[in-house]
C-alpha atoms as a PDB file:
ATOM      1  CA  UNK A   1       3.033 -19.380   3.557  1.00  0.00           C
ATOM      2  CA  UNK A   2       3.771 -17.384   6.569  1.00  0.00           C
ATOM      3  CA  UNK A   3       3.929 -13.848   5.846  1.00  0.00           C
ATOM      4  CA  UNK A   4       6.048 -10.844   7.272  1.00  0.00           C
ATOM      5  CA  UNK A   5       4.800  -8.784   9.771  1.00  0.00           C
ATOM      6  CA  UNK A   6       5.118  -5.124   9.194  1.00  0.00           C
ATOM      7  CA  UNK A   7       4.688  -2.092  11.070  1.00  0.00           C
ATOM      8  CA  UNK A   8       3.629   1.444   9.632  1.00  0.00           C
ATOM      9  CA  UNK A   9       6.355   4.280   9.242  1.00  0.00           C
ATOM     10  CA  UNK A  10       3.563   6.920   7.904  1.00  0.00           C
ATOM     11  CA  UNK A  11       4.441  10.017   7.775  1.00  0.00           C
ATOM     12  CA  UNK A  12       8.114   9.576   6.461  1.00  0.00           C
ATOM     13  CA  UNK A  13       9.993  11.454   8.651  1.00  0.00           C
ATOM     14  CA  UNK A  14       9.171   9.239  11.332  1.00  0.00           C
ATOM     15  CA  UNK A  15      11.284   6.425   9.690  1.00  0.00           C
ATOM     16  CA  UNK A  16      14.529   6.207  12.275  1.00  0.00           C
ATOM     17  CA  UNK A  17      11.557   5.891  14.985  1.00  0.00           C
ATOM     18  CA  UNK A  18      10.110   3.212  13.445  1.00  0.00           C
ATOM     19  CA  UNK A  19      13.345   1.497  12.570  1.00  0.00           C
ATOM     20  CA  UNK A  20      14.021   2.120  16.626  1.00  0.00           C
ATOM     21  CA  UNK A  21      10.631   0.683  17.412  1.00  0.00           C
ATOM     22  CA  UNK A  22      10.806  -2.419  14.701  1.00  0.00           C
ATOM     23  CA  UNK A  23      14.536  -3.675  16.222  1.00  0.00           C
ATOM     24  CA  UNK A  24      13.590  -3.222  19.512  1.00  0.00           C
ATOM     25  CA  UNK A  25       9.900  -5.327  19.316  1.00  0.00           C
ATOM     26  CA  UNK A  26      11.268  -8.362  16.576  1.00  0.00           C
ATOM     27  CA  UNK A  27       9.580  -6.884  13.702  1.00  0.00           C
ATOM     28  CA  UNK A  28      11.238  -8.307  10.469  1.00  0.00           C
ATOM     29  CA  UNK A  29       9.794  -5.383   8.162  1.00  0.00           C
ATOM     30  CA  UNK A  30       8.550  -1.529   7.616  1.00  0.00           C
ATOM     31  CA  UNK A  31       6.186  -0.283   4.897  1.00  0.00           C
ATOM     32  CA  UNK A  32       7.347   3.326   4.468  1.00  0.00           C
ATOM     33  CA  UNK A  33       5.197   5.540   3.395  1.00  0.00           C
ATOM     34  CA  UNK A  34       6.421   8.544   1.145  1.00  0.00           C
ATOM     35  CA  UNK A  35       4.628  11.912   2.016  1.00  0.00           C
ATOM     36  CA  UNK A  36       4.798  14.923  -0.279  1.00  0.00           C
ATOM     37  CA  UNK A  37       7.370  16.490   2.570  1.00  0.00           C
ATOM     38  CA  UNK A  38       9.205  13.401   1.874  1.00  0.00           C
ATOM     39  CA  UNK A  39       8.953  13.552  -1.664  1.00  0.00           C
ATOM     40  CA  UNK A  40      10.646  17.027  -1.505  1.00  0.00           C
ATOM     41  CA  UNK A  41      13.139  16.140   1.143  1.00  0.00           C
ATOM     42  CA  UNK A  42      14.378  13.162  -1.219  1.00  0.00           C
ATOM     43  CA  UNK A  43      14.448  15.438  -4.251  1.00  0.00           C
ATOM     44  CA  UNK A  44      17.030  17.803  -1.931  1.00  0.00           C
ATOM     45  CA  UNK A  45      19.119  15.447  -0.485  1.00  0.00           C
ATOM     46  CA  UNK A  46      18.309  11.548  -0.061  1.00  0.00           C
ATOM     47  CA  UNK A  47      21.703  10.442   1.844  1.00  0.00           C
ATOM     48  CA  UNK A  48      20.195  10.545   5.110  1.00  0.00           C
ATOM     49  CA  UNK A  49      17.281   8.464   3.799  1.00  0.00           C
ATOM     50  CA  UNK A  50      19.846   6.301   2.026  1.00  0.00           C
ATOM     51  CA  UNK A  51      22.160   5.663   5.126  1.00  0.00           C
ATOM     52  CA  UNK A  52      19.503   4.553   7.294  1.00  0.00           C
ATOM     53  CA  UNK A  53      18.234   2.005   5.009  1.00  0.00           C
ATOM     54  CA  UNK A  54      22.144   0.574   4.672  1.00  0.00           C
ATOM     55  CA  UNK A  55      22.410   0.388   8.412  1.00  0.00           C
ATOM     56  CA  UNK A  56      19.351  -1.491   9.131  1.00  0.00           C
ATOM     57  CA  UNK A  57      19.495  -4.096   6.144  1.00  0.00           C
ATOM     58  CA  UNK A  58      17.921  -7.174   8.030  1.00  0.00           C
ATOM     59  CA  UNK A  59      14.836  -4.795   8.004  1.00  0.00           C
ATOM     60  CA  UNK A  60      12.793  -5.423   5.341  1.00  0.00           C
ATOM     61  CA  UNK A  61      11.618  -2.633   3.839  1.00  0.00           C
ATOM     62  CA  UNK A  62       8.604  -1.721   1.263  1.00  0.00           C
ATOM     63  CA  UNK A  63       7.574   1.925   0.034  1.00  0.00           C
ATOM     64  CA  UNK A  64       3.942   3.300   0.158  1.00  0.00           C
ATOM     65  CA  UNK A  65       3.489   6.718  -1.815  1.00  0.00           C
ATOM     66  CA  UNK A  66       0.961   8.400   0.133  1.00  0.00           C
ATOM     67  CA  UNK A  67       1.580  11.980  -2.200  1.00  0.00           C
ATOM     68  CA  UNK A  68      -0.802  15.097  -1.766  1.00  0.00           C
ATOM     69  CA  UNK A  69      -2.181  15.978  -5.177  1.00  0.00           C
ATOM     70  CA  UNK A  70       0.034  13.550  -7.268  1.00  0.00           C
ATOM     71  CA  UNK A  71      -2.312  11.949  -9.552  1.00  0.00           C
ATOM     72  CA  UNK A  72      -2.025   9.677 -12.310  1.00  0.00           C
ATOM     73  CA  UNK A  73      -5.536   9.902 -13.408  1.00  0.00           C
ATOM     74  CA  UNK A  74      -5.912  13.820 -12.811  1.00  0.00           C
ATOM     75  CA  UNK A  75      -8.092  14.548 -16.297  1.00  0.00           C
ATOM     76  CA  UNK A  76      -5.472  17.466 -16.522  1.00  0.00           C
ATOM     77  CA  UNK A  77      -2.847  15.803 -18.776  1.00  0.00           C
ATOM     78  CA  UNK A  78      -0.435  18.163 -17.782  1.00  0.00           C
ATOM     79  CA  UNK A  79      -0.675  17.019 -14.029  1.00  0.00           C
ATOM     80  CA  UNK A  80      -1.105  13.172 -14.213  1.00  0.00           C
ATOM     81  CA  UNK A  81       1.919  13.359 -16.626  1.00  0.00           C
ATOM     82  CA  UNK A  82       3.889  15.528 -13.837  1.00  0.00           C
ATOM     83  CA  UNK A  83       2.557  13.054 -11.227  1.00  0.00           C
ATOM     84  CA  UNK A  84       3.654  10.086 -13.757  1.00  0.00           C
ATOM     85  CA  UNK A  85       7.339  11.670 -13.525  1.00  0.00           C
ATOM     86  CA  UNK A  86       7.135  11.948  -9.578  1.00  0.00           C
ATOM     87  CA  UNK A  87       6.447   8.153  -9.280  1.00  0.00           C
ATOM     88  CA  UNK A  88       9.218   7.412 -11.592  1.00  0.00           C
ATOM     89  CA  UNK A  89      11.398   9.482  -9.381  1.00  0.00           C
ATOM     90  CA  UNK A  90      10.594   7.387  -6.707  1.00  0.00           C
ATOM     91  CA  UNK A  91      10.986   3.984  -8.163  1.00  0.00           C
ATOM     92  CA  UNK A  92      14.979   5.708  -9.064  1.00  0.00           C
ATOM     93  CA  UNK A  93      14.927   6.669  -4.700  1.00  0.00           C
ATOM     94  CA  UNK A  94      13.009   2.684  -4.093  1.00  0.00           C
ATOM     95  CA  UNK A  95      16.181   0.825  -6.408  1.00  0.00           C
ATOM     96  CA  UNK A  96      18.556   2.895  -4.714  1.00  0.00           C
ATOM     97  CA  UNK A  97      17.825   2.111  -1.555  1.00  0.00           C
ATOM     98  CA  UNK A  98      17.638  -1.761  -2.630  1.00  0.00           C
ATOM     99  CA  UNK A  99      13.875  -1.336  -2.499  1.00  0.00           C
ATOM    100  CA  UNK A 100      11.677  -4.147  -5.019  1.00  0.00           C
ATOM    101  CA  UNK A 101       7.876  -2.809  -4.208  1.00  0.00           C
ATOM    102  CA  UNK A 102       6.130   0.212  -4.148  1.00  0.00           C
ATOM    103  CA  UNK A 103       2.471   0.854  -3.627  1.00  0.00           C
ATOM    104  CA  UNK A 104       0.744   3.616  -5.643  1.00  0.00           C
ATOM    105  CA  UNK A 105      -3.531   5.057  -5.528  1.00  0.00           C
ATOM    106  CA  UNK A 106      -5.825   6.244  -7.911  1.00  0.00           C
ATOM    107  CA  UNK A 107      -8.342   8.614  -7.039  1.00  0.00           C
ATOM    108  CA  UNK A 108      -7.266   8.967  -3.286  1.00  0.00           C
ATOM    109  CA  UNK A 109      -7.412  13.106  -3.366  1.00  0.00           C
ATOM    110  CA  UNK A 110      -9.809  13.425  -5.884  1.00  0.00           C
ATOM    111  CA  UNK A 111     -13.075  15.374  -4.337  1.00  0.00           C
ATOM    112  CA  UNK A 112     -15.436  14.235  -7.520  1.00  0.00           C
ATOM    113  CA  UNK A 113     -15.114  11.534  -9.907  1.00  0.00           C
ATOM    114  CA  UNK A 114     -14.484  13.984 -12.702  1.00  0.00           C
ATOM    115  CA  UNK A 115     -11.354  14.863 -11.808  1.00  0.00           C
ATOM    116  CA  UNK A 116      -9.831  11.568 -12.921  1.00  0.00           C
ATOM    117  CA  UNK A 117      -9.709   9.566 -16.240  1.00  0.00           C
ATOM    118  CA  UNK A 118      -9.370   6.177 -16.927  1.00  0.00           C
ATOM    119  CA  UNK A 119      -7.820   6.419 -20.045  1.00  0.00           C
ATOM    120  CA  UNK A 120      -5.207   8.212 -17.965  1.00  0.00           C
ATOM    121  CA  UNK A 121      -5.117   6.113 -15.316  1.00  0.00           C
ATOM    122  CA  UNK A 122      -4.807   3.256 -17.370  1.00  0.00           C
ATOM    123  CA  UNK A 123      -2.100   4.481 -19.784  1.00  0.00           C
ATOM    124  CA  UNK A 124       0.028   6.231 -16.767  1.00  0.00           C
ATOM    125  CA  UNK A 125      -0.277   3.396 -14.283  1.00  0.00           C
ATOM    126  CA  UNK A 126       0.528   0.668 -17.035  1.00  0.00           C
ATOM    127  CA  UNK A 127       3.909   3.224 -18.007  1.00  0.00           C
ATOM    128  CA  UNK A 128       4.694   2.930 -14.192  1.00  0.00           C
ATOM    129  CA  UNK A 129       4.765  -0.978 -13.931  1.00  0.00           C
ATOM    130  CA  UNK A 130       6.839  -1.463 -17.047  1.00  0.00           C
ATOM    131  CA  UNK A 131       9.405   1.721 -15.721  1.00  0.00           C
ATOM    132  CA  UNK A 132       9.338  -0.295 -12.343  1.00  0.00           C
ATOM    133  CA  UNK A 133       9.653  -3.578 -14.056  1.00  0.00           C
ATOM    134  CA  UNK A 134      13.113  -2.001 -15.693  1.00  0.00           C
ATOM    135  CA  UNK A 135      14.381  -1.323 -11.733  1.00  0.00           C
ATOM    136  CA  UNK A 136      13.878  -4.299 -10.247  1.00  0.00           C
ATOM    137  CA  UNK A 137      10.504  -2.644  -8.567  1.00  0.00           C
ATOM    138  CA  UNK A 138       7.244  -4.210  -8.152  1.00  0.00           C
ATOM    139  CA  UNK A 139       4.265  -1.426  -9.064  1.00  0.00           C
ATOM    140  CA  UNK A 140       1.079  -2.157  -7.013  1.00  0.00           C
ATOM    141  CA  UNK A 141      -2.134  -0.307  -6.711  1.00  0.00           C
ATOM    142  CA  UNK A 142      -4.146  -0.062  -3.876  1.00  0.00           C
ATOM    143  CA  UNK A 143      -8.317  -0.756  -3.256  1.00  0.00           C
ATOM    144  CA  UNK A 144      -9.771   2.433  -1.723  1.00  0.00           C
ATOM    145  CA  UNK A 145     -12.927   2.689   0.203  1.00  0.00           C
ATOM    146  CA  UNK A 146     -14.199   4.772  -2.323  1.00  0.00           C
ATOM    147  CA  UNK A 147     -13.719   5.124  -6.152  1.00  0.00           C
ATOM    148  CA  UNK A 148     -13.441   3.286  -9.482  1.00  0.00           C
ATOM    149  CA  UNK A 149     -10.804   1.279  -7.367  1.00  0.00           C
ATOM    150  CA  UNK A 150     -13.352   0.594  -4.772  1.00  0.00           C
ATOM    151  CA  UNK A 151     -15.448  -1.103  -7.171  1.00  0.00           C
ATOM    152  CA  UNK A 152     -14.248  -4.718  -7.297  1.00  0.00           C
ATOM    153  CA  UNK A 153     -14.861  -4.956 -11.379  1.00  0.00           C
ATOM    154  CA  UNK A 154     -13.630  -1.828 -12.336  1.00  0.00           C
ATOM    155  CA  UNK A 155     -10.193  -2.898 -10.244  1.00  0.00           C
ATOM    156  CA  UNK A 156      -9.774  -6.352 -11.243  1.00  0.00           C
ATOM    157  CA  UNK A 157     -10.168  -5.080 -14.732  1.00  0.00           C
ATOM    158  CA  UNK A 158      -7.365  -2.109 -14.331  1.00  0.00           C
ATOM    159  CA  UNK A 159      -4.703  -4.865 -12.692  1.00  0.00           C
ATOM    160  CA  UNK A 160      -5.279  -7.045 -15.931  1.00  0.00           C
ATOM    161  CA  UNK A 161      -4.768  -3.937 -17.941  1.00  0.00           C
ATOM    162  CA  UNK A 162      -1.498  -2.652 -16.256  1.00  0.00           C
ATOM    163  CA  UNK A 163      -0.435  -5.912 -15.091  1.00  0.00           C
ATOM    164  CA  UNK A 164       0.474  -3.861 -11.967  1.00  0.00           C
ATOM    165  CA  UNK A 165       0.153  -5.694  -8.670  1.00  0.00           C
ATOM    166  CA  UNK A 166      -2.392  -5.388  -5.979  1.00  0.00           C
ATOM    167  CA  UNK A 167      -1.706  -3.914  -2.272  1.00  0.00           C
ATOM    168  CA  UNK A 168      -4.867  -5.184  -0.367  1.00  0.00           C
ATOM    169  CA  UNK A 169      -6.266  -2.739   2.082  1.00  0.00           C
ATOM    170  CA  UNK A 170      -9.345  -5.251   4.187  1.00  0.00           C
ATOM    171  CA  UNK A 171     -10.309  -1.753   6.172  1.00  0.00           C
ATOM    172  CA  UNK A 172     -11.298  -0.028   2.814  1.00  0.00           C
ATOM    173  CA  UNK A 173     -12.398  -3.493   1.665  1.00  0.00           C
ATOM    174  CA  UNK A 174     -14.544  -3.581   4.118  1.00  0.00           C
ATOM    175  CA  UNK A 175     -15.872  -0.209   4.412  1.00  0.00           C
ATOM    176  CA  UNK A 176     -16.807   0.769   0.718  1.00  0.00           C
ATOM    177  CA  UNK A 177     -20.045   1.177  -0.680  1.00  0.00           C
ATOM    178  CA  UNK A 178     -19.899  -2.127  -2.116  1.00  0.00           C
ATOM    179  CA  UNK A 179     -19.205  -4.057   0.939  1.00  0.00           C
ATOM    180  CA  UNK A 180     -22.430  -2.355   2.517  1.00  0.00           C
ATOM    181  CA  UNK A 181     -24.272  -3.619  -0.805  1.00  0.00           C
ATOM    182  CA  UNK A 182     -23.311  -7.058  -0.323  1.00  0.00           C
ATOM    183  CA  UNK A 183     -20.420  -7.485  -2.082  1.00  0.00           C
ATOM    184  CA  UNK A 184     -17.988  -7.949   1.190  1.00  0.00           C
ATOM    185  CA  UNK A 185     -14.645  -7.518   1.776  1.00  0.00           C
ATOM    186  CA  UNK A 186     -13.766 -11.055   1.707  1.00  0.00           C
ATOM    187  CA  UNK A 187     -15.577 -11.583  -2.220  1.00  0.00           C
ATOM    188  CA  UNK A 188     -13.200  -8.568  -3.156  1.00  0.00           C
ATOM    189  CA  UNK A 189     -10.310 -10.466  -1.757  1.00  0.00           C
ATOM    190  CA  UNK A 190     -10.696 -13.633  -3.103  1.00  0.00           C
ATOM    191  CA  UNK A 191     -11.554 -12.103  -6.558  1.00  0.00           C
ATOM    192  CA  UNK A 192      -8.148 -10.534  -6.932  1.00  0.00           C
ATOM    193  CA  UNK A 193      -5.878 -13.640  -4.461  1.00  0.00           C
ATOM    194  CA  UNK A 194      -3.697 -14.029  -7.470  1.00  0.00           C
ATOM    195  CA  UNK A 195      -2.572 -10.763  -7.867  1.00  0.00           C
ATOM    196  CA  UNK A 196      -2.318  -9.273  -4.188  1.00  0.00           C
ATOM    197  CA  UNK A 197       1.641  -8.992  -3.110  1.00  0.00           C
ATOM    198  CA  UNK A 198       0.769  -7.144  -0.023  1.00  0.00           C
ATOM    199  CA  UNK A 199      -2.266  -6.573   2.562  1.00  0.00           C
ATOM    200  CA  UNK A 200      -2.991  -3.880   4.750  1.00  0.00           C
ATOM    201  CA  UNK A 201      -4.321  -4.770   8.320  1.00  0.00           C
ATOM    202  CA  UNK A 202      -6.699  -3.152  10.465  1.00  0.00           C
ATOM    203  CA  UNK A 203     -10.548  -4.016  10.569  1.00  0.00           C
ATOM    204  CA  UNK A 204     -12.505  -0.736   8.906  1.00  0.00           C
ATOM    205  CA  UNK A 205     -12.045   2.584   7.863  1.00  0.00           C
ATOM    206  CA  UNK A 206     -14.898   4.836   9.918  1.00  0.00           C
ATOM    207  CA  UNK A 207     -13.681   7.443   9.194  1.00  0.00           C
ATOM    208  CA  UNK A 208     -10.214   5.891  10.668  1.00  0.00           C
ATOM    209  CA  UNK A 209      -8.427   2.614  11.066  1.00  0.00           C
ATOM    210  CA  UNK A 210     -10.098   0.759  13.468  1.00  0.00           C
ATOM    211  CA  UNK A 211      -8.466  -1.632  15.239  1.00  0.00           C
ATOM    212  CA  UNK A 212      -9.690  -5.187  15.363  1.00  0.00           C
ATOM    213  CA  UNK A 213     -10.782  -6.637  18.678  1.00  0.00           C
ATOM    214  CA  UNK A 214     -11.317 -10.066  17.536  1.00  0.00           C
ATOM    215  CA  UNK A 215     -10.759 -12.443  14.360  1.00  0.00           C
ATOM    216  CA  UNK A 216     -14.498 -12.359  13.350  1.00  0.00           C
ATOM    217  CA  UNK A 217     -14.439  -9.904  10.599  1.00  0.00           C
ATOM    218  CA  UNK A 218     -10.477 -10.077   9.370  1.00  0.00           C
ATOM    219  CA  UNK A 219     -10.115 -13.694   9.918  1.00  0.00           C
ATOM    220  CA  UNK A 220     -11.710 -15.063   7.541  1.00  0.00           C
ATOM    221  CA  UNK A 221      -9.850 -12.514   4.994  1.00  0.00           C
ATOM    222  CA  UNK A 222      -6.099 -13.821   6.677  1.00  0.00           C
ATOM    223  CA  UNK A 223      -6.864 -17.094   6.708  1.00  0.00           C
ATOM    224  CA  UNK A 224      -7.627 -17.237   2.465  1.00  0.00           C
ATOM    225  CA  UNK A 225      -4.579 -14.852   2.499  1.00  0.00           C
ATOM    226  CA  UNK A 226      -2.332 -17.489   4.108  1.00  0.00           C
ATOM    227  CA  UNK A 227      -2.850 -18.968   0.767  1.00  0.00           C
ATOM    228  CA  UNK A 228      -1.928 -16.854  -1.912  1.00  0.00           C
ATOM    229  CA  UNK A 229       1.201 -15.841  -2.932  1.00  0.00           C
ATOM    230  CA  UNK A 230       1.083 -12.404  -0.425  1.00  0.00           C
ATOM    231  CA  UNK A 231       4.330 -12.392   1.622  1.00  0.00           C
ATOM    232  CA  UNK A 232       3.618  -8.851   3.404  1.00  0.00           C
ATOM    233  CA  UNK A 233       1.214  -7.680   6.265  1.00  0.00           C
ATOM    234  CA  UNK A 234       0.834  -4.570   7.055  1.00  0.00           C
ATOM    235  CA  UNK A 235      -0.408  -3.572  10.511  1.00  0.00           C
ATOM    236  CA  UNK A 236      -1.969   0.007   9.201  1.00  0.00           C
ATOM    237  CA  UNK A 237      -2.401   1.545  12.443  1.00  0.00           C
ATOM    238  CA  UNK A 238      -0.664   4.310  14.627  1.00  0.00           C
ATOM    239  CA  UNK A 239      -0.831   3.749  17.996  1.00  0.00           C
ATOM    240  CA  UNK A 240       1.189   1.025  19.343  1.00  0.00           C
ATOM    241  CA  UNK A 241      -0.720  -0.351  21.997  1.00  0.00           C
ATOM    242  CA  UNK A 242      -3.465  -1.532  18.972  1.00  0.00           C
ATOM    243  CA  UNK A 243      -0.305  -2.649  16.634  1.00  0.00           C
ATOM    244  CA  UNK A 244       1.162  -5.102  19.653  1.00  0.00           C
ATOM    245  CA  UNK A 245      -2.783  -6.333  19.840  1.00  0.00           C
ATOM    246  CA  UNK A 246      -3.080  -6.943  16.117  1.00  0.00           C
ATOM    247  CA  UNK A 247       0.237  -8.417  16.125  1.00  0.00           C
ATOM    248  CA  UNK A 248      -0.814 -10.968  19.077  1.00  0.00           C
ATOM    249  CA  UNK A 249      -4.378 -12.104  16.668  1.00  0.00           C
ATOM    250  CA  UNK A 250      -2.693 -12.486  13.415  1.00  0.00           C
ATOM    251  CA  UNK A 251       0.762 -14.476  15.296  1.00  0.00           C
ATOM    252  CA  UNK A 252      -2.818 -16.803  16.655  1.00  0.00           C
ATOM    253  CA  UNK A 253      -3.388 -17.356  13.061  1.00  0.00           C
ATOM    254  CA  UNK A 254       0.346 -18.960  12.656  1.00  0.00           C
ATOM    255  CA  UNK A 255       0.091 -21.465  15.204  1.00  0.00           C
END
């Protein structure tokens, strides 16, 4: 199956820029992501959020809540129960705006491992898939390059818990601990084929996205992609002159 292309709107309020850019370069799709300026700006008023998306509907569009601080792990009941109501708040903002997947972490601001649970991320992240399963919104958590969702067991075992879906970042796949241990990026992505819904492109994450230069380390990883069920690729990168060269290797892919 030939997926969608997708370029990055990250931070939010660059979204009519990236619509702009999308239209004008043939891209079919956006993955937006939702900062915690965003986050507040929807809570005030999301009619300017919500007009844009009903003017460009042949744009495809999927939601990526990239949140300072808003944890559904945090040990600290009190907060991963706040951060538990913020998501929720945006799967209401992701149905109204016709939305049907949203991509969530665990763990990405955490400075030490003790500052998450998994009994809390398990019971939170599990409350968000069936509240997004209620809207008509697909919940799916994303491998980090570092982590309990870093470790390949640890999140194949949290997916089968939640029954959330998986976002597939190959940088972070390719860049955690475990990857330099042997375990590589393409083992982590074949372990969890039947439950990825949408991948994240770029090569590593050192300490940035890297753009790839070549198919030798991705290609692989695309090609076993092309056959799963994933519909939605993500070029995770910023500057345009490496999205229009990722675009050109994964388009050689197709042919």
């Amino acid at each position: 199956m030939e997926p969608k292309i997708a370029v990055c709107a990250k931070p939010m309020n660059v979204l009519s820029k990236t619509v702009d850019y999308a239209i004008e370069n043939d891209y079919p799709a956006i993955d937006w992501s939702f900062d915690s300026k965003g986050l507040l700006a929807l809570k005030s008023d999301g009619q300017m959020f919500f007009n844009l998306m009903r003017e460009n509907e042949d744009i495809e569009v999927r939601y990526h809540c990239f949140m300072e601080n808003v944890e559904l792990a945090h040990v600290d009941l009190n907060v991963a129960e706040d951060s538990l109501d913020n998501f929720k708040f945006c799967v209401d903002k992701i149905c109204e705006f016709g939305g049907h997947f949203m991509t969530v972490h665990i763990g990405l601001w955490s400075k030490t491992s003790e500052e998450v649970s998994w009994n809390n991320a398990v019971k939170n992240l599990y409350s968000l898939v069936e509240y997004g399963k209620n809207k008509e919104v697909t919940v799916c958590l994303e491998n980090l390059k570092k982590g309990f969702t870093s470790d390949p067991g640890l999140f194949q075992k949290i997916i089968e818990l939640t029954e959330a879906k998986v976002t597939f970042d190959l940088g972070h796949a390719n860049s955690s601990i475990h990857a330099k241990n042997g375990f590589i990026g393409l083992d982590f992505l074949k372990l969890m084929a039947p439950h990825i819904a949408n991948a994240h492109v770029y090569e590593r994450e050192e300490p940035h996205h890297i753009v790839p230069q070549d198919l030798n380390l991705i290609g692989p990883m695309l090609e076993h992609l092309l056959e799963t069920d994933c519909d939605w690729w993500v070029i995770e990168l910023s500057d345009r002159q490496e999205v229009e060269h990722t675009r050109s290797l994964l388009k050689s892919l197709f042919s």
